[in-house]
PDB file of N, CA and C in Angstrom:
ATOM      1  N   UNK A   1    -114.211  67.251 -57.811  1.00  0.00           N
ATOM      2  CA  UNK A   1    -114.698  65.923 -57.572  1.00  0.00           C
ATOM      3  C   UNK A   1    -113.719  64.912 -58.163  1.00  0.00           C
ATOM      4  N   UNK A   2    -113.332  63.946 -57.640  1.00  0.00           N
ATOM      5  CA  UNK A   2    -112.319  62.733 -57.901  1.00  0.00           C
ATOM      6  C   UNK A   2    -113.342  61.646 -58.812  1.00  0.00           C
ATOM      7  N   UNK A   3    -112.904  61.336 -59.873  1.00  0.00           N
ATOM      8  CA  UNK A   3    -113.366  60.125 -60.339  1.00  0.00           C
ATOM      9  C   UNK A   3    -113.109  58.911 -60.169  1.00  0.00           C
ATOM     10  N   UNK A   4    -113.574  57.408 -60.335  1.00  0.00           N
ATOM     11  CA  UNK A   4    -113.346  56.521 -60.003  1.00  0.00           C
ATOM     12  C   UNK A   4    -112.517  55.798 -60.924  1.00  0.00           C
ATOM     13  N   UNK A   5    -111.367  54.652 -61.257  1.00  0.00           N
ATOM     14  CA  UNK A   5    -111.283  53.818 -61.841  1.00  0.00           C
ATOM     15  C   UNK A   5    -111.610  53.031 -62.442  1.00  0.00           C
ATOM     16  N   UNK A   6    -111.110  52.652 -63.635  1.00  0.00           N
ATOM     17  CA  UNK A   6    -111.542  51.751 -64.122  1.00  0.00           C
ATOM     18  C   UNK A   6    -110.162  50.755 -64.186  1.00  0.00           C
ATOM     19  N   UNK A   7    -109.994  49.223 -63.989  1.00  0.00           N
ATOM     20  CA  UNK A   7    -108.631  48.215 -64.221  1.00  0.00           C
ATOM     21  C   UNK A   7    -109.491  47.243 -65.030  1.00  0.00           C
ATOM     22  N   UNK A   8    -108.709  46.950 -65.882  1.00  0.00           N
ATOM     23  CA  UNK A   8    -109.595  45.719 -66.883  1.00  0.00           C
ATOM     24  C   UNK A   8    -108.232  45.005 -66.003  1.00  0.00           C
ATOM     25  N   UNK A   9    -107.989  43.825 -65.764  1.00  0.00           N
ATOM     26  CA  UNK A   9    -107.395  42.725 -65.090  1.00  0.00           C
ATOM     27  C   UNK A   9    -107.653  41.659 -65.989  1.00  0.00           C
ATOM     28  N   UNK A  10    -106.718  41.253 -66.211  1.00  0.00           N
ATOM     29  CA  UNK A  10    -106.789  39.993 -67.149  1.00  0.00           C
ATOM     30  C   UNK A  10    -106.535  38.505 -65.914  1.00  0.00           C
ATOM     31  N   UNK A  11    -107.028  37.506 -66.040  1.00  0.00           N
ATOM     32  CA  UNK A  11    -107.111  36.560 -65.494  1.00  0.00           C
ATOM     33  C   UNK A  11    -106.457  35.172 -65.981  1.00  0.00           C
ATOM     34  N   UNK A  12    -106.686  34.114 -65.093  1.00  0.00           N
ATOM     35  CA  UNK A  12    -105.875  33.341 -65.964  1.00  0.00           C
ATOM     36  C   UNK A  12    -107.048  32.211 -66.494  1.00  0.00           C
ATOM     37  N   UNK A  13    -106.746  31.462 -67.338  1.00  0.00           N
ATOM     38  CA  UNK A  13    -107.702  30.680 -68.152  1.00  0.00           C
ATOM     39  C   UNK A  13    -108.140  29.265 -67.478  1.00  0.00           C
ATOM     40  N   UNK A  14    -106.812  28.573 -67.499  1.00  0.00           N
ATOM     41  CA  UNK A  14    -106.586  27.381 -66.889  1.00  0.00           C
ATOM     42  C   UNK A  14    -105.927  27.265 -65.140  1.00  0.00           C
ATOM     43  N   UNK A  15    -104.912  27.450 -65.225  1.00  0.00           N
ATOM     44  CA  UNK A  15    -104.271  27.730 -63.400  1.00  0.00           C
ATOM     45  C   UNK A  15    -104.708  28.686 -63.296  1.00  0.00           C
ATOM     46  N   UNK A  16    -104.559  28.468 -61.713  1.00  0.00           N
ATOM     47  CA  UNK A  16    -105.124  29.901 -61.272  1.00  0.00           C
ATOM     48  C   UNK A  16    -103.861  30.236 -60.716  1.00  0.00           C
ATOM     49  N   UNK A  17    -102.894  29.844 -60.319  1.00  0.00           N
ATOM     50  CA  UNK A  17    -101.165  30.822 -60.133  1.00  0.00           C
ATOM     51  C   UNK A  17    -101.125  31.256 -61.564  1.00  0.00           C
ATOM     52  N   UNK A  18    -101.546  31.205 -62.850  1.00  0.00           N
ATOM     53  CA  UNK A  18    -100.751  31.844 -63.647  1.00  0.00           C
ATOM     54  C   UNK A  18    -101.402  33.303 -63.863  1.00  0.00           C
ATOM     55  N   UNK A  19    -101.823  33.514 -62.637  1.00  0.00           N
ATOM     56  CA  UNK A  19    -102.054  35.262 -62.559  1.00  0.00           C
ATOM     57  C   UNK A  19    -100.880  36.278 -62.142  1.00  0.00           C
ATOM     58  N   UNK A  20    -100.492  37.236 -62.922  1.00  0.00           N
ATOM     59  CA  UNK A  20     -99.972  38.202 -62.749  1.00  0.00           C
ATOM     60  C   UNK A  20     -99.963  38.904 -60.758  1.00  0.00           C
ATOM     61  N   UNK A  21     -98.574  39.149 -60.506  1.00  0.00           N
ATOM     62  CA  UNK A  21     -98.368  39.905 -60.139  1.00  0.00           C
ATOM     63  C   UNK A  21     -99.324  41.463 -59.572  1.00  0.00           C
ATOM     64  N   UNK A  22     -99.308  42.020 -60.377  1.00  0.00           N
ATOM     65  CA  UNK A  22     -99.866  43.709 -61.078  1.00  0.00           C
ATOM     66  C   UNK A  22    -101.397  42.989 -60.811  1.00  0.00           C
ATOM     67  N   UNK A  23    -101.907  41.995 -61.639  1.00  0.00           N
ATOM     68  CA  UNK A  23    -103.262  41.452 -60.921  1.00  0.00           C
ATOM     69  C   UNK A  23    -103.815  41.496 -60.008  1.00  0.00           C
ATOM     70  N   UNK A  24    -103.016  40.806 -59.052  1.00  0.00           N
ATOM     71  CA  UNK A  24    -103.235  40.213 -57.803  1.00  0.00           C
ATOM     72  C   UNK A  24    -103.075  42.203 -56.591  1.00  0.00           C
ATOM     73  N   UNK A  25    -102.360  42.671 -57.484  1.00  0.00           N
ATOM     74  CA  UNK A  25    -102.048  44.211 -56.629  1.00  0.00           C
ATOM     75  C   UNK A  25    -103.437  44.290 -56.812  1.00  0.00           C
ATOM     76  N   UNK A  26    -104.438  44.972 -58.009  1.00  0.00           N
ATOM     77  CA  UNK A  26    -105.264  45.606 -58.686  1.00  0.00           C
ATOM     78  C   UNK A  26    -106.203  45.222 -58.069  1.00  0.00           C
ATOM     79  N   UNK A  27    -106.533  43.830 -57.685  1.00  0.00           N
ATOM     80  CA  UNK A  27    -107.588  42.920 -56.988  1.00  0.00           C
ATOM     81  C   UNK A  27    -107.872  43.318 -55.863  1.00  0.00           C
ATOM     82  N   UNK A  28    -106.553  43.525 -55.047  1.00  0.00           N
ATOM     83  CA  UNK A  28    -106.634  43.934 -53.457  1.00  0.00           C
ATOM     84  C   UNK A  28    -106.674  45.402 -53.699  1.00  0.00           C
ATOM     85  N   UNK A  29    -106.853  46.054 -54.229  1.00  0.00           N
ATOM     86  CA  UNK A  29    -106.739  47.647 -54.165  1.00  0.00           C
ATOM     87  C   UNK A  29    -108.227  48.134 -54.427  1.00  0.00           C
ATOM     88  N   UNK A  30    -108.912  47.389 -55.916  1.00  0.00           N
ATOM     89  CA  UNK A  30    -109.972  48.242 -55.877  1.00  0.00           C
ATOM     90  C   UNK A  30    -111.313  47.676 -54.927  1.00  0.00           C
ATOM     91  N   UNK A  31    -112.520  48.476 -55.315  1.00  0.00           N
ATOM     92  CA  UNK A  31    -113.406  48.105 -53.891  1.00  0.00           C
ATOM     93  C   UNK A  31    -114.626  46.791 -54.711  1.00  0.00           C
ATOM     94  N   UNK A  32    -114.706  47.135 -55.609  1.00  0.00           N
ATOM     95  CA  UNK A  32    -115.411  46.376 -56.497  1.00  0.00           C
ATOM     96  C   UNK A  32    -114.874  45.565 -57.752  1.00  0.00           C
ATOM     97  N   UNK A  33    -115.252  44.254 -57.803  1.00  0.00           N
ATOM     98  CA  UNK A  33    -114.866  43.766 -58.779  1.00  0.00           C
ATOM     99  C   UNK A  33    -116.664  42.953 -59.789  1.00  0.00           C
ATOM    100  N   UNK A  34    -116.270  43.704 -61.416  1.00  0.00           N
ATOM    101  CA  UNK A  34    -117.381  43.220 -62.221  1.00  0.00           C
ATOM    102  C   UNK A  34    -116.658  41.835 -62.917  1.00  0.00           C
ATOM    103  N   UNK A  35    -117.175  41.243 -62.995  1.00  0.00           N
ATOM    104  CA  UNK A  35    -117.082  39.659 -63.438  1.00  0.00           C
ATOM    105  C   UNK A  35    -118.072  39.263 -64.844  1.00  0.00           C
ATOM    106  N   UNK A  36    -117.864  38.846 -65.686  1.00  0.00           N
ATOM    107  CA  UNK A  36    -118.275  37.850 -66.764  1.00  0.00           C
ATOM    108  C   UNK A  36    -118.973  36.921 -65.593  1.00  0.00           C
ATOM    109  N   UNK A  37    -118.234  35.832 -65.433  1.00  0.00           N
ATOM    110  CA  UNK A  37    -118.149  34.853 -64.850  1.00  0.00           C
ATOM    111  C   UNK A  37    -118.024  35.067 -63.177  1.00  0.00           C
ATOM    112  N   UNK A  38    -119.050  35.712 -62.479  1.00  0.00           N
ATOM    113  CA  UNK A  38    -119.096  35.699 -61.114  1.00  0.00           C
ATOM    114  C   UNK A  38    -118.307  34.185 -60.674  1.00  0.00           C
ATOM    115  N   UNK A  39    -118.804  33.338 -60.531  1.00  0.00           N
ATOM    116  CA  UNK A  39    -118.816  32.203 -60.045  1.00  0.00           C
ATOM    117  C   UNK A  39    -116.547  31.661 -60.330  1.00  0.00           C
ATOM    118  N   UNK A  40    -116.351  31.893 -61.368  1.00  0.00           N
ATOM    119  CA  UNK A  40    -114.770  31.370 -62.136  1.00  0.00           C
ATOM    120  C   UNK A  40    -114.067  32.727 -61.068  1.00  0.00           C
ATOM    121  N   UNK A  41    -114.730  33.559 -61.023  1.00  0.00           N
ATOM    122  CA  UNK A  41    -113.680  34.922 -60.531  1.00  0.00           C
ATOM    123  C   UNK A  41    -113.655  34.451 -58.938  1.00  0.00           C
ATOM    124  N   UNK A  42    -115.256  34.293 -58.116  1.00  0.00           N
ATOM    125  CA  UNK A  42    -114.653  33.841 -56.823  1.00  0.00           C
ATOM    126  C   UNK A  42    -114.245  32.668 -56.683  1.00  0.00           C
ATOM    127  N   UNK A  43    -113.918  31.860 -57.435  1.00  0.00           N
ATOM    128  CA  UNK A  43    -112.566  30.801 -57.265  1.00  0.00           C
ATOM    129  C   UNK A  43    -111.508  31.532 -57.171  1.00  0.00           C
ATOM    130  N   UNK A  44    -111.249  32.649 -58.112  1.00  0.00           N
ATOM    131  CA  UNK A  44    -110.215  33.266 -57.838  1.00  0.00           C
ATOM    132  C   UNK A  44    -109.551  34.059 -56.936  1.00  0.00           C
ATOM    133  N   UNK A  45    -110.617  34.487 -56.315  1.00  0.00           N
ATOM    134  CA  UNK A  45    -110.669  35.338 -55.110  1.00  0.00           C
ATOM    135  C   UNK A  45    -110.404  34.597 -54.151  1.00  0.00           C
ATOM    136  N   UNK A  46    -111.149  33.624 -54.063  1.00  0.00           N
ATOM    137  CA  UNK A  46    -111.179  32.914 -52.698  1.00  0.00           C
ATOM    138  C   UNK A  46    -109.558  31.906 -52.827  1.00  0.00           C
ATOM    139  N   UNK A  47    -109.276  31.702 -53.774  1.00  0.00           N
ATOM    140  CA  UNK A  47    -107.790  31.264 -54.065  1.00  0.00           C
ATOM    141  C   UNK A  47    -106.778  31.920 -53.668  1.00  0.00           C
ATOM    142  N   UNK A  48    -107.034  33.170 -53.155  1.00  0.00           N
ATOM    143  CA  UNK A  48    -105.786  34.729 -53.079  1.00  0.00           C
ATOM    144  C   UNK A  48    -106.357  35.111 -51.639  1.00  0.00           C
ATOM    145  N   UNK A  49    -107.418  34.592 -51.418  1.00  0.00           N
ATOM    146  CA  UNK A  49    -108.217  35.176 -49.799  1.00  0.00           C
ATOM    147  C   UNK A  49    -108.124  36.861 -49.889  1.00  0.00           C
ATOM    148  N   UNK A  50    -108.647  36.587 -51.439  1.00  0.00           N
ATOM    149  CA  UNK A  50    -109.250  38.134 -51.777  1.00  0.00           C
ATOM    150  C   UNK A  50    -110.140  38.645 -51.485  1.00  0.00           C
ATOM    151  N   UNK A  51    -111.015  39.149 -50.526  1.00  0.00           N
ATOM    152  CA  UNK A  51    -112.388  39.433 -49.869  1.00  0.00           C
ATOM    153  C   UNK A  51    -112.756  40.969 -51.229  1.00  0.00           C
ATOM    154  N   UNK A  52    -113.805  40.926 -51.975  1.00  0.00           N
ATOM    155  CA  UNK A  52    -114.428  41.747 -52.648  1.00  0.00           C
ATOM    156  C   UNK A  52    -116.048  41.868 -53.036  1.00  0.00           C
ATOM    157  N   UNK A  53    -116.679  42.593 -53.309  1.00  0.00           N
ATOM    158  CA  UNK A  53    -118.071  42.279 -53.632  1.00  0.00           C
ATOM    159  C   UNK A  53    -118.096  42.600 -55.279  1.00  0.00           C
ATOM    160  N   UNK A  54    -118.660  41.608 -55.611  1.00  0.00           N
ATOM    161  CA  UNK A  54    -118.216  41.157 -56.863  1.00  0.00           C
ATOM    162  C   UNK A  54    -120.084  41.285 -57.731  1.00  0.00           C
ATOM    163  N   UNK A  55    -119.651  41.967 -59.078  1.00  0.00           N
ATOM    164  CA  UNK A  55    -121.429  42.108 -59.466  1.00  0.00           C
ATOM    165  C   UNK A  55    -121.092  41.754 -60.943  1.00  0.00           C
ATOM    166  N   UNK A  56    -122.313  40.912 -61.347  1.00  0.00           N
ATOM    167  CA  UNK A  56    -122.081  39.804 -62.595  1.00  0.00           C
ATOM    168  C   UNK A  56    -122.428  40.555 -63.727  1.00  0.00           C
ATOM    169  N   UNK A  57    -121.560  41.096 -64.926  1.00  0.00           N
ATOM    170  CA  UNK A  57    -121.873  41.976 -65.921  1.00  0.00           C
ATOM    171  C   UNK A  57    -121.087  41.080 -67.023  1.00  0.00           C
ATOM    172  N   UNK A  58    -122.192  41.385 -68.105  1.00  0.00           N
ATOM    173  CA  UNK A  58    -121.448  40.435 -69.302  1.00  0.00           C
ATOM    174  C   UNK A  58    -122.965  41.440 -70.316  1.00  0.00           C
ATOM    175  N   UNK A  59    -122.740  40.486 -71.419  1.00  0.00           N
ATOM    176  CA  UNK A  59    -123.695  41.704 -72.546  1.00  0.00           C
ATOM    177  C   UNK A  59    -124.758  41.474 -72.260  1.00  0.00           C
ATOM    178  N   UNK A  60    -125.647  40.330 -72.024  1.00  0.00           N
ATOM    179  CA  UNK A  60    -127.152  40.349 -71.580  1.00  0.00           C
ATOM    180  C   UNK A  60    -127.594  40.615 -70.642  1.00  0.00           C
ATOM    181  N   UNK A  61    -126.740  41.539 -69.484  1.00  0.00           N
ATOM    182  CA  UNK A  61    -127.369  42.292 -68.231  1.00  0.00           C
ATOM    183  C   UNK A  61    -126.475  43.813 -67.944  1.00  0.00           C
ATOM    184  N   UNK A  62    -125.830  44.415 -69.347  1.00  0.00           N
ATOM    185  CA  UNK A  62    -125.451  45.365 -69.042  1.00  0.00           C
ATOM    186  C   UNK A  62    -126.083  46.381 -69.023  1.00  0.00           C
ATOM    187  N   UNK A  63    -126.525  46.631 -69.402  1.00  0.00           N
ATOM    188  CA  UNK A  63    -127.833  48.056 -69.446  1.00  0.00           C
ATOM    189  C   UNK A  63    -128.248  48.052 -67.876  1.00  0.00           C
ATOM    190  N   UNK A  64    -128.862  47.139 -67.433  1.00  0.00           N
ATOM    191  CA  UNK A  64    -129.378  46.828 -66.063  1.00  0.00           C
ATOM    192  C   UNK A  64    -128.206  47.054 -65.057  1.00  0.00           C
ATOM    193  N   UNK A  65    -126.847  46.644 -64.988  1.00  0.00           N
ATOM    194  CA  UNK A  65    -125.772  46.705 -63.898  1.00  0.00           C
ATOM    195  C   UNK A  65    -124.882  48.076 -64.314  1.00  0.00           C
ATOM    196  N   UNK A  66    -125.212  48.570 -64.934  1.00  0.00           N
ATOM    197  CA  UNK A  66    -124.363  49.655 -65.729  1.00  0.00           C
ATOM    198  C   UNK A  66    -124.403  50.806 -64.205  1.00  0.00           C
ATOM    199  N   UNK A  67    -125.748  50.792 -63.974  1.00  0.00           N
ATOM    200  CA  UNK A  67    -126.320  52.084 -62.927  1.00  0.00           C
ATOM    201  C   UNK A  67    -125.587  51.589 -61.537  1.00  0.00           C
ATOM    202  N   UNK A  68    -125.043  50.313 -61.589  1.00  0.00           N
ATOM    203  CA  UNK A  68    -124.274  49.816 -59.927  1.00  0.00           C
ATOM    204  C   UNK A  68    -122.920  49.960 -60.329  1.00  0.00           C
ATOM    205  N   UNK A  69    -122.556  50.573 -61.554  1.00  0.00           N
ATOM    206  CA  UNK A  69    -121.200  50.866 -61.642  1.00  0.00           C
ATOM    207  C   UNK A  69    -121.089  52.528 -62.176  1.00  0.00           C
ATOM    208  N   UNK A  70    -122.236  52.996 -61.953  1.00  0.00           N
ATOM    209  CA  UNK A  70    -122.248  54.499 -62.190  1.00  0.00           C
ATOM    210  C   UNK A  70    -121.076  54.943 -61.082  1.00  0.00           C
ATOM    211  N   UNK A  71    -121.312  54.516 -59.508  1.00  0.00           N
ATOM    212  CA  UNK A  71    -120.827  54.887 -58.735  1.00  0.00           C
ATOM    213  C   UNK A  71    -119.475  55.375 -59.011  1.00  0.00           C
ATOM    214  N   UNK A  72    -119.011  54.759 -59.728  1.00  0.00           N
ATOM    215  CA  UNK A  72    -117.738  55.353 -59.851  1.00  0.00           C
ATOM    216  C   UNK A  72    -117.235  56.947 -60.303  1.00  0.00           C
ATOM    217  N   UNK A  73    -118.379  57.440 -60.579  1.00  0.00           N
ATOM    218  CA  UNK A  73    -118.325  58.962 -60.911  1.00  0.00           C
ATOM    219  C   UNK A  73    -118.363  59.222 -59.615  1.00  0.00           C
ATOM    220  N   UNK A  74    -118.583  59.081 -58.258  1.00  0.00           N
ATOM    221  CA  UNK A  74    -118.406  59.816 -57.349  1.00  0.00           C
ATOM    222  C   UNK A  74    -117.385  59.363 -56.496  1.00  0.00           C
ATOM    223  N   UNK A  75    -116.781  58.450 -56.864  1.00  0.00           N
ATOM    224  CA  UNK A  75    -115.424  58.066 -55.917  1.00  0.00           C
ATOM    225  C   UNK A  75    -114.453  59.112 -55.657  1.00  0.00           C
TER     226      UNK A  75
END
């Protein structure tokens, strides 16, 4: 059985060109992207005409979104 990935992607703070390269690869490659900040990330996305489905995880809803990123054990 193949496991799934994990990319922590670092972002940029202020511009949104001052994203990496290797980023912008990582973005278009994997199938899912988890977000802090749903809302700051599809600016970012939609800035790169990055099409992804994007699910909002930060510490007060991880327990709960943890099981929509289980999936990745069966990739």
């Amino acid at each position: 059985m193949n496991k799934g990935k994990l990319y922590i992607v670092p972002t940029p703070i202020g511009n949104l060109k001052d994203i990496t390269l290797r980023a912008l690869e990582v973005l278009n490659k994997v199938h899912i992207v988890a977000a802090e900040d749903t809302r700051q990330t599809l600016k970012l996305l939609n800035h790169y005409n990055i099409k992804k489905s994007l699910i909002s995880y930060h510490k007060f809803n991880e327990l709960e979104e943890i099981a929509q990123l289980n999936f990745l054990n069966y990739i």
